[in-house]
PDB file of N, CA and C in Angstrom:
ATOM      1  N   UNK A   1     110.524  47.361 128.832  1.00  0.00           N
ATOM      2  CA  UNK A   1     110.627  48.757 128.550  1.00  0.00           C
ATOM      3  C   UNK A   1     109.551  49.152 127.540  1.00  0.00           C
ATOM      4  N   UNK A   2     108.825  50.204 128.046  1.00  0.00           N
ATOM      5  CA  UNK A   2     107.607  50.410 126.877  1.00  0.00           C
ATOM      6  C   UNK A   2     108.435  51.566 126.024  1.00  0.00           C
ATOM      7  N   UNK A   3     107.434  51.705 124.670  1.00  0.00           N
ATOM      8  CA  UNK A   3     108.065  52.430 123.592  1.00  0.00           C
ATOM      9  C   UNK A   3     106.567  53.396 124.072  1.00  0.00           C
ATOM     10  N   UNK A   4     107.881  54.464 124.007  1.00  0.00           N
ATOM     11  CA  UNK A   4     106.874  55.865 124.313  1.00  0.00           C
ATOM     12  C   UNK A   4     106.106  56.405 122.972  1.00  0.00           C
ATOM     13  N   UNK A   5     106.535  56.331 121.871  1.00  0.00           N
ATOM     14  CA  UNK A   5     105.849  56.601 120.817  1.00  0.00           C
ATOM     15  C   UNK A   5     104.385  55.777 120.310  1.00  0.00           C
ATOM     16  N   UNK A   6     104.788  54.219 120.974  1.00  0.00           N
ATOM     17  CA  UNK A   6     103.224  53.887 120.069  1.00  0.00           C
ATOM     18  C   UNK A   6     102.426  52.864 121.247  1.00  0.00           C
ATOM     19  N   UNK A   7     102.896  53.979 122.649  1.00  0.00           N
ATOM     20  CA  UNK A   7     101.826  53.870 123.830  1.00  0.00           C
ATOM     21  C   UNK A   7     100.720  53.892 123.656  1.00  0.00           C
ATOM     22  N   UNK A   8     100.036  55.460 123.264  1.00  0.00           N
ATOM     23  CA  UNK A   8      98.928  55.936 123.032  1.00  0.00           C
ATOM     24  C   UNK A   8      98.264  55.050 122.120  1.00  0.00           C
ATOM     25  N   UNK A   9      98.958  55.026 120.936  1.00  0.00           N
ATOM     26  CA  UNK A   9      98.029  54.139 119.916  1.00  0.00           C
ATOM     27  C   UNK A   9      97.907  52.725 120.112  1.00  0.00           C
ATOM     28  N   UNK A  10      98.816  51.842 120.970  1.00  0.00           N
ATOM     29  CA  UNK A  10      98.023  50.879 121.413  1.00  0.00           C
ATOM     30  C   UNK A  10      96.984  51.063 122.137  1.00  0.00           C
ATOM     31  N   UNK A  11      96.888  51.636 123.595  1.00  0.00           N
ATOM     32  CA  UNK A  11      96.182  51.838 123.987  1.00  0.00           C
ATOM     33  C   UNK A  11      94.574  52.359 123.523  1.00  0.00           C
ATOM     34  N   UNK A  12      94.566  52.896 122.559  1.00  0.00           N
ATOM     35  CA  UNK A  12      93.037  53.636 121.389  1.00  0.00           C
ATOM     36  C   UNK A  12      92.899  52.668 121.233  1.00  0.00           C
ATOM     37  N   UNK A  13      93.783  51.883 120.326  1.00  0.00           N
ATOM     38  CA  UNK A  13      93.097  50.531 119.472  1.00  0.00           C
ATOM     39  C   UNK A  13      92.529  49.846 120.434  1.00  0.00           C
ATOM     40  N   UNK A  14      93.093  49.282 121.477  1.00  0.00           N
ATOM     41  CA  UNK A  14      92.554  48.831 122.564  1.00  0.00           C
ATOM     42  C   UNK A  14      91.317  48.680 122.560  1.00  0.00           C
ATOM     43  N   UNK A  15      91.081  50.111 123.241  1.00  0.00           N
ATOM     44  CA  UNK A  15      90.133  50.825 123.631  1.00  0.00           C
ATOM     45  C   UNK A  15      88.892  50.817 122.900  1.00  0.00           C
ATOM     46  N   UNK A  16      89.520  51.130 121.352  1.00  0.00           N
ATOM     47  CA  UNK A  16      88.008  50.431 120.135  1.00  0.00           C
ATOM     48  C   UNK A  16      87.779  49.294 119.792  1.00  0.00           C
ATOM     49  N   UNK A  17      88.818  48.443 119.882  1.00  0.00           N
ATOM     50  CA  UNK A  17      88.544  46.905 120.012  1.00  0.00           C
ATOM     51  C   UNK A  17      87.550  45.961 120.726  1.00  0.00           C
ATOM     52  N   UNK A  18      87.833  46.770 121.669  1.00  0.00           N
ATOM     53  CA  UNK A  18      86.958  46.662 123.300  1.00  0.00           C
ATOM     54  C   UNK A  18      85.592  47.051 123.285  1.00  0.00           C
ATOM     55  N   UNK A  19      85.730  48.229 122.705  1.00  0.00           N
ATOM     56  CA  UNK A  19      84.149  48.891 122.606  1.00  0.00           C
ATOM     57  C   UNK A  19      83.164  47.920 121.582  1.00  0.00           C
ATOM     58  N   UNK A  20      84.252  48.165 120.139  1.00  0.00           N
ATOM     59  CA  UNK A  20      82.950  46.968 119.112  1.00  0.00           C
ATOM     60  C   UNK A  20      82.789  45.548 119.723  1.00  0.00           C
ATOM     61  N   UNK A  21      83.784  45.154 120.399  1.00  0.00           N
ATOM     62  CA  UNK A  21      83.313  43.720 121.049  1.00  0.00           C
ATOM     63  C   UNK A  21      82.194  43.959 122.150  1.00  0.00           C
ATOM     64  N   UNK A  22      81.889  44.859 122.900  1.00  0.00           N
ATOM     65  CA  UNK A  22      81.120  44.710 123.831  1.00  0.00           C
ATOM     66  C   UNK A  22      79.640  45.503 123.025  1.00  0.00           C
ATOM     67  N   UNK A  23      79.555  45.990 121.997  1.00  0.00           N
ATOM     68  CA  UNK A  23      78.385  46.896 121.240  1.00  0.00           C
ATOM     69  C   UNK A  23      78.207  45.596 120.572  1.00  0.00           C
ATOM     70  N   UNK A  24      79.140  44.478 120.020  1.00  0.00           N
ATOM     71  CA  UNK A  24      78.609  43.229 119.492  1.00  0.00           C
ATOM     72  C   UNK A  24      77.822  42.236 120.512  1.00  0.00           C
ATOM     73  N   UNK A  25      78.449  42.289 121.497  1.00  0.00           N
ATOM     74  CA  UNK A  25      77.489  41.333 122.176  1.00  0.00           C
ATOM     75  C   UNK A  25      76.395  42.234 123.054  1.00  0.00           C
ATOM     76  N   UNK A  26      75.938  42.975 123.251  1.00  0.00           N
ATOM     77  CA  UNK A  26      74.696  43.954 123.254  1.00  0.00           C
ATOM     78  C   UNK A  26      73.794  43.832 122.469  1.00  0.00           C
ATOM     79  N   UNK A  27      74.496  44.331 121.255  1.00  0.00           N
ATOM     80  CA  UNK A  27      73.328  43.938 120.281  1.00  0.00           C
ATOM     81  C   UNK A  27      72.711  42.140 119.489  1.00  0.00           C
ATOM     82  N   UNK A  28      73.483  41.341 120.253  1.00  0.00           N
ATOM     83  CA  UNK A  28      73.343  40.162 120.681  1.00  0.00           C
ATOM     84  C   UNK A  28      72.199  39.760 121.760  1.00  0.00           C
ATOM     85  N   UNK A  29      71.972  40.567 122.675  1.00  0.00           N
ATOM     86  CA  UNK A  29      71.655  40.272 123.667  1.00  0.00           C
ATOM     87  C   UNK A  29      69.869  40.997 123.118  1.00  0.00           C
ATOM     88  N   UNK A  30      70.139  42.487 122.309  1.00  0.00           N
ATOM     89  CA  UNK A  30      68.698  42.891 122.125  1.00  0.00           C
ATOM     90  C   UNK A  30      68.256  42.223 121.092  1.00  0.00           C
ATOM     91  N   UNK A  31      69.142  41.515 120.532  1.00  0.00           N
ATOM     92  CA  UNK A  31      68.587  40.768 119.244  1.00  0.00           C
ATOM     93  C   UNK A  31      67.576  39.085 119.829  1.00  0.00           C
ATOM     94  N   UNK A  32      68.085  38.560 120.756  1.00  0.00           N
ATOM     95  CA  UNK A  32      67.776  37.941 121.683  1.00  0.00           C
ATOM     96  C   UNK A  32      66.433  37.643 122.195  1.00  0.00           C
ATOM     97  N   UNK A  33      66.246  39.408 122.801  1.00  0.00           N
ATOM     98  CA  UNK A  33      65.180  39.668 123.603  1.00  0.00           C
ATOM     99  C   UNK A  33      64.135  40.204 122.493  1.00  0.00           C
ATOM    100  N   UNK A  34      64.019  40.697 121.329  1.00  0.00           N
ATOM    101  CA  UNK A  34      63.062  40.670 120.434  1.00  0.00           C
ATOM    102  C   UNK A  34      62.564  39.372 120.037  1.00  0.00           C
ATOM    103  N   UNK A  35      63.259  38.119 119.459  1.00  0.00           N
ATOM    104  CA  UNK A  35      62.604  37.158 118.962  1.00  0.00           C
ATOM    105  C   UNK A  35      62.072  36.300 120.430  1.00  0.00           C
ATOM    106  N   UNK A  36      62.550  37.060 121.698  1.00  0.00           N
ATOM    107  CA  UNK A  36      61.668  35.891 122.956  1.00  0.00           C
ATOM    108  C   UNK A  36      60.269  36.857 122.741  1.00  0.00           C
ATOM    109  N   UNK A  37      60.343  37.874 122.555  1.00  0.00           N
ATOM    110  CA  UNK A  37      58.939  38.403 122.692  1.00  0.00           C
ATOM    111  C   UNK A  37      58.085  39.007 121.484  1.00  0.00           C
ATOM    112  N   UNK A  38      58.294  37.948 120.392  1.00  0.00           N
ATOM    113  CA  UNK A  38      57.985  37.382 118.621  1.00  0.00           C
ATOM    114  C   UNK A  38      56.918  36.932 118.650  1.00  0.00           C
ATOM    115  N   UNK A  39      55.775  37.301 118.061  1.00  0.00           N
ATOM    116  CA  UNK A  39      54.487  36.650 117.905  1.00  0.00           C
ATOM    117  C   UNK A  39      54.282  35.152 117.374  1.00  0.00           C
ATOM    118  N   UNK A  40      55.352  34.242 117.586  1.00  0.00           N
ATOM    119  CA  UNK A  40      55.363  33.041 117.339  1.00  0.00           C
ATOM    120  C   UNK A  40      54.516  31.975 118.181  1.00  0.00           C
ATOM    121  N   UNK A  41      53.450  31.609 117.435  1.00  0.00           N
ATOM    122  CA  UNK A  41      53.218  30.590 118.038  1.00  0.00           C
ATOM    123  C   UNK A  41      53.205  29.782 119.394  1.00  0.00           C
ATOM    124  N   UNK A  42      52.915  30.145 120.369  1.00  0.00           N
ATOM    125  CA  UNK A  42      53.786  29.078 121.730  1.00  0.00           C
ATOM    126  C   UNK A  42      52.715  28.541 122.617  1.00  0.00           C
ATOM    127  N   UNK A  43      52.132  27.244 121.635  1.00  0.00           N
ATOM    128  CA  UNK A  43      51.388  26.434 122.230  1.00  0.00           C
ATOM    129  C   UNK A  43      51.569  25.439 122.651  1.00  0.00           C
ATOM    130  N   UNK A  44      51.332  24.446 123.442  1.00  0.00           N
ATOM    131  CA  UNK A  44      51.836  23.222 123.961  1.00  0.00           C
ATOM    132  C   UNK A  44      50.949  22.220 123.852  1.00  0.00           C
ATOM    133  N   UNK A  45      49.816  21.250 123.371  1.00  0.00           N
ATOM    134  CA  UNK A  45      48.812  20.568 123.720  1.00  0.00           C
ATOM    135  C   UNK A  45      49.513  18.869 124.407  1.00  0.00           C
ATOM    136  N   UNK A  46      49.234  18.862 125.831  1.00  0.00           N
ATOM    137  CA  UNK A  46      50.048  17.819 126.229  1.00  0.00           C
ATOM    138  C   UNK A  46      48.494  17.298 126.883  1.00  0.00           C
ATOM    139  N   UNK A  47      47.956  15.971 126.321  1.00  0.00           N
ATOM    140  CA  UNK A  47      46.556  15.582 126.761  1.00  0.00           C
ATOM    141  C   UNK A  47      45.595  16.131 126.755  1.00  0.00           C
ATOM    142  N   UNK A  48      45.212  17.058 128.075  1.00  0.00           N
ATOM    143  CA  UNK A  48      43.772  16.944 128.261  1.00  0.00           C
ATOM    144  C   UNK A  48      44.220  18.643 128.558  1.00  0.00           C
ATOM    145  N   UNK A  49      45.327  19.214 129.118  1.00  0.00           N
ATOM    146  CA  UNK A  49      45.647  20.126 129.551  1.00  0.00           C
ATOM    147  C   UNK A  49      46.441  20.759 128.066  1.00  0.00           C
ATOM    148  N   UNK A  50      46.204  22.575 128.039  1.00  0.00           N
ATOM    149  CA  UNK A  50      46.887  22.947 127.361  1.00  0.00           C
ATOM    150  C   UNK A  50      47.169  24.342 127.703  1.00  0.00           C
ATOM    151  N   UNK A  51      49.180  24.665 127.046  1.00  0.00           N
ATOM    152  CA  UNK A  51      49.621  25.543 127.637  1.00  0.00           C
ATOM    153  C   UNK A  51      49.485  26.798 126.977  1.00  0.00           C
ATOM    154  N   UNK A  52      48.969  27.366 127.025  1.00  0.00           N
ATOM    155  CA  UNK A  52      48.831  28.971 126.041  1.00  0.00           C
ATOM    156  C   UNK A  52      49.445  29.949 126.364  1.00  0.00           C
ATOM    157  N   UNK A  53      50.372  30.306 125.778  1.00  0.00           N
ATOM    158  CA  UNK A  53      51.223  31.091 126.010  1.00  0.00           C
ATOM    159  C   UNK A  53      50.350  33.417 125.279  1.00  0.00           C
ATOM    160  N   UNK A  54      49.995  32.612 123.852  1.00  0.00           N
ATOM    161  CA  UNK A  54      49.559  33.754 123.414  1.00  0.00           C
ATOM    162  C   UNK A  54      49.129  33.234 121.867  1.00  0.00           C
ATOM    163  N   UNK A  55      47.885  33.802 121.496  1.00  0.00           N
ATOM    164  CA  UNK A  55      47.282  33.402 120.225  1.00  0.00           C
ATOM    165  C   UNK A  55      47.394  34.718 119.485  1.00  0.00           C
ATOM    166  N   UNK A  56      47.653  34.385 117.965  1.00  0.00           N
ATOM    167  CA  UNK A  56      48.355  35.481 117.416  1.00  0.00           C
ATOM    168  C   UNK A  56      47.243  36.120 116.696  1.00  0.00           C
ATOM    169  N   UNK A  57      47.152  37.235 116.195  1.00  0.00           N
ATOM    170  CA  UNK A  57      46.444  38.119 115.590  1.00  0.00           C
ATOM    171  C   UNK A  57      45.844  37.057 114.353  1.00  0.00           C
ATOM    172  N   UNK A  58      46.723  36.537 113.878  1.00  0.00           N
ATOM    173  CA  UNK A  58      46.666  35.922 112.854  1.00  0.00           C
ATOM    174  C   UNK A  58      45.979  34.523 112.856  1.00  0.00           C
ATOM    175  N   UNK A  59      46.845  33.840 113.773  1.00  0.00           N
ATOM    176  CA  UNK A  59      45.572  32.736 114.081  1.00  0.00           C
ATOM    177  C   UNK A  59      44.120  32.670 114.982  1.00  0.00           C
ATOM    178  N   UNK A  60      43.698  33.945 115.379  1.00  0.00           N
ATOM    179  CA  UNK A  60      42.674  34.546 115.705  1.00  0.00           C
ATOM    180  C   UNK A  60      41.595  35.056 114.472  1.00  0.00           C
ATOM    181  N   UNK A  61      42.376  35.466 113.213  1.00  0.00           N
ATOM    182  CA  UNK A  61      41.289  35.862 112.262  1.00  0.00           C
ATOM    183  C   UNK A  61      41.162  34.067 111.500  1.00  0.00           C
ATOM    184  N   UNK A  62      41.753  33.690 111.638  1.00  0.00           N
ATOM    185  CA  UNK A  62      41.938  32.090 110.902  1.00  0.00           C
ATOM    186  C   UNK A  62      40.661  31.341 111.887  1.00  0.00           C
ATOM    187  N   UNK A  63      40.725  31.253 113.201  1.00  0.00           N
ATOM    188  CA  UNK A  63      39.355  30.449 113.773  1.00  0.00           C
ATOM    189  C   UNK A  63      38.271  31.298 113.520  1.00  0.00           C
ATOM    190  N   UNK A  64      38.059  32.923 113.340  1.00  0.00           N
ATOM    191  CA  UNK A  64      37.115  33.427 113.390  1.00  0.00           C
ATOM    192  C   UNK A  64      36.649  32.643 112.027  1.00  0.00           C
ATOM    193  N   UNK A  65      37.322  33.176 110.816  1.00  0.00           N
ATOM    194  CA  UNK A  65      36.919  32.616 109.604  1.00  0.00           C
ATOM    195  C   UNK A  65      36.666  31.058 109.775  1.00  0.00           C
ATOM    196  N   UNK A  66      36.871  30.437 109.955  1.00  0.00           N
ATOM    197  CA  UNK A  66      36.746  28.927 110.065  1.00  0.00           C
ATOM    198  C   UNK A  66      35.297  28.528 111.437  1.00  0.00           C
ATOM    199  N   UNK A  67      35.415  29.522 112.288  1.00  0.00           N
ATOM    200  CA  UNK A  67      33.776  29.239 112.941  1.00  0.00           C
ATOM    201  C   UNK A  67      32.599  29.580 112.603  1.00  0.00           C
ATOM    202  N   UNK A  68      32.766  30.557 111.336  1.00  0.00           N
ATOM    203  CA  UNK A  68      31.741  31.061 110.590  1.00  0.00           C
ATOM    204  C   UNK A  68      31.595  30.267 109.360  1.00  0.00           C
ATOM    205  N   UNK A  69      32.336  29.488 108.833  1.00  0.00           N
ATOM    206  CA  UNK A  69      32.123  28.428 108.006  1.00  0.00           C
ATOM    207  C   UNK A  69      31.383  27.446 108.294  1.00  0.00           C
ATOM    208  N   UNK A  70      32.137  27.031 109.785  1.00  0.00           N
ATOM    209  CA  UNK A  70      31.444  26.170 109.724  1.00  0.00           C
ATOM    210  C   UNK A  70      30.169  25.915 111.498  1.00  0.00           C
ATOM    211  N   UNK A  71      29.724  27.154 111.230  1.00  0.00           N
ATOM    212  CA  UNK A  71      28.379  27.711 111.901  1.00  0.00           C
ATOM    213  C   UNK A  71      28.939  26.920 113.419  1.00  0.00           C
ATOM    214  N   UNK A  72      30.053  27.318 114.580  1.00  0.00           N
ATOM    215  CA  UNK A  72      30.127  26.595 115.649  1.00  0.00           C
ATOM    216  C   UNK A  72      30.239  28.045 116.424  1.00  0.00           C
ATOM    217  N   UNK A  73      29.609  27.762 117.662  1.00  0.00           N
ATOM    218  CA  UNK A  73      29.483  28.397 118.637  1.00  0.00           C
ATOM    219  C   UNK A  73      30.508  28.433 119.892  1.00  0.00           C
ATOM    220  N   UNK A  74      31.131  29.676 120.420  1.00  0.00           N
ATOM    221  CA  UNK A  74      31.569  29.615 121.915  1.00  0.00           C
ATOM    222  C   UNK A  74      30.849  29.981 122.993  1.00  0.00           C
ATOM    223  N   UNK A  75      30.968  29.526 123.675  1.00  0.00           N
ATOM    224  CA  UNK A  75      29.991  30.019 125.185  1.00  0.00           C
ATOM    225  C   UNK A  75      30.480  30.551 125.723  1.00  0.00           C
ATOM    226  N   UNK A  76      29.153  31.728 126.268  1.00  0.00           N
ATOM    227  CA  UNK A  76      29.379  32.630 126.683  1.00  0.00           C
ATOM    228  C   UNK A  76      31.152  32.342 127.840  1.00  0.00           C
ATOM    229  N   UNK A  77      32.048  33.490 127.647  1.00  0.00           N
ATOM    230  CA  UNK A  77      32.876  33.519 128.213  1.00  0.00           C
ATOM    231  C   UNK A  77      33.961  32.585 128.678  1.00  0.00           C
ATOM    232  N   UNK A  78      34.189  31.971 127.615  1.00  0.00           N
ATOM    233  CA  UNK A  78      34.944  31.096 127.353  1.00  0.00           C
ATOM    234  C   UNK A  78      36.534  31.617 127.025  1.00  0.00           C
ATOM    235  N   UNK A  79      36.310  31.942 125.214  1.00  0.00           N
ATOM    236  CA  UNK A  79      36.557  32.354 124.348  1.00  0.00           C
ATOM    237  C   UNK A  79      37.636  31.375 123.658  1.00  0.00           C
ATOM    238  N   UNK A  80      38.996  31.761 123.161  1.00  0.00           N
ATOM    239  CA  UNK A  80      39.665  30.548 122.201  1.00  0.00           C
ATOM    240  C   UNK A  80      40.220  29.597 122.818  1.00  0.00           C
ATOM    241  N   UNK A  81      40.282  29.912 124.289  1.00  0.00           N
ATOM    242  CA  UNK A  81      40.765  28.265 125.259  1.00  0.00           C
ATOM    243  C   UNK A  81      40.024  27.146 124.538  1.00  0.00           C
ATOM    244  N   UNK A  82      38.752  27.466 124.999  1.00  0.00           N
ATOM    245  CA  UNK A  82      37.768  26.600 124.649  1.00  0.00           C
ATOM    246  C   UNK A  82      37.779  25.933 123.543  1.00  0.00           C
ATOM    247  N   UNK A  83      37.851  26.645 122.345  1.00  0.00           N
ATOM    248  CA  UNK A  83      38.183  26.174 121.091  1.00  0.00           C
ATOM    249  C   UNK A  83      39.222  25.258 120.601  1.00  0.00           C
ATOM    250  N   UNK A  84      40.208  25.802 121.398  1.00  0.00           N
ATOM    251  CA  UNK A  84      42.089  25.056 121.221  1.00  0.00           C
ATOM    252  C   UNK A  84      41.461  23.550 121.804  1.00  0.00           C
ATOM    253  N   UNK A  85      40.907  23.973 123.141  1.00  0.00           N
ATOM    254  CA  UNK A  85      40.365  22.383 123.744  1.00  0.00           C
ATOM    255  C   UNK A  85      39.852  21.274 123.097  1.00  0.00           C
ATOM    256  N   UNK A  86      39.064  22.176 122.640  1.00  0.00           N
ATOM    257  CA  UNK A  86      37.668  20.948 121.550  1.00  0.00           C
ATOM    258  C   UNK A  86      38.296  20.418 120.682  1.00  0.00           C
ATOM    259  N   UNK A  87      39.038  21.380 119.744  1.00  0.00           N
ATOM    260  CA  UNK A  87      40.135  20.714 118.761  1.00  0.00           C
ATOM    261  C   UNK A  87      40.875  20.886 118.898  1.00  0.00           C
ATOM    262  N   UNK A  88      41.457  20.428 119.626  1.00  0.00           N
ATOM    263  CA  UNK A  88      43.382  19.940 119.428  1.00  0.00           C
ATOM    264  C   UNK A  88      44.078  19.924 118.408  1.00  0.00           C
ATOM    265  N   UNK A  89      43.290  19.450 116.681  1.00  0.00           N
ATOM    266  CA  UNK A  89      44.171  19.163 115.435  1.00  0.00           C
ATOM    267  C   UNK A  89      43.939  20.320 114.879  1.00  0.00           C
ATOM    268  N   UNK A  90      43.199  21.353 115.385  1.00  0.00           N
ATOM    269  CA  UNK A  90      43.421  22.892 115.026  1.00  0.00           C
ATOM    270  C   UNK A  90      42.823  22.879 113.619  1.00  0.00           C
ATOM    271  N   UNK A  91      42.242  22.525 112.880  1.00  0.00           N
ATOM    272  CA  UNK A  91      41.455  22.231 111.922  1.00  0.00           C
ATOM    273  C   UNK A  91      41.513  23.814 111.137  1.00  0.00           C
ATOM    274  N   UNK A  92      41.441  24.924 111.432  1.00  0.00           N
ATOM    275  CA  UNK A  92      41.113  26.112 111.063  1.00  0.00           C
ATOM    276  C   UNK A  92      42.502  26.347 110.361  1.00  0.00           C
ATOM    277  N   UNK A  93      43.661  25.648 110.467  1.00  0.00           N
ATOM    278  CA  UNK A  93      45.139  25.502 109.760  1.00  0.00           C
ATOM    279  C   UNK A  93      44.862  25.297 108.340  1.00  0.00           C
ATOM    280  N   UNK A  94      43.705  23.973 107.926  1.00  0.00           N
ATOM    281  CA  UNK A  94      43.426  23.540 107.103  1.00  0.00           C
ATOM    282  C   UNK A  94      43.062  23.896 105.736  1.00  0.00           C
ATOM    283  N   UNK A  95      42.516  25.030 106.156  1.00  0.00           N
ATOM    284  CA  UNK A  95      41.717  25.775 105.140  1.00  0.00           C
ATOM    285  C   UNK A  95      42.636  26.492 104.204  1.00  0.00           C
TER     286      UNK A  95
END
């Protein structure tokens, strides 16, 4: 037998219970999808082959500064593949 008086208000609570649980895992989900697409790092060097995902603003002004130190050249149309290749121990970290 339901109680007619505190129908309704179960039912609300319910109803907002429901809502912050599903606005929690939403914002779970966009919280998620910002750090997959995070300027972190996502290099792989496995041998001879390497996986480049994306070189960051930051470690882009770091080889510039570090190829002008130390007077090395890219050819024509290469650009930082080439570089990651040659050195693998990333040397431009160093500095």
């Amino acid at each position: 037998m339901k109680n007619l008086l505190t129908f309704r208000v179960e039912s609300s609570l319910g109803a907002a219970f429901i809502s912050l649980l599903s606005l929690f895992f939403i914002s779970l989900l966009f919280i998620a999808i910002k750090n997959f697409d995070s300027d972190i790092d996502v290099m792989t060097a496995t041998g001879n082959s390497i996986k480049l995902s994306k070189v960051t603003e930051t470690e882009r002004l770091l080889m510039g500064e570090w190829m002008a130190e130390n007077s090395i050249d890219i050819p024509e149309g290469s650009g930082y593949r080439y570089l990651i290749r040659k050195y693998p121990s990333r040397p431009w970290y160093d500095n």
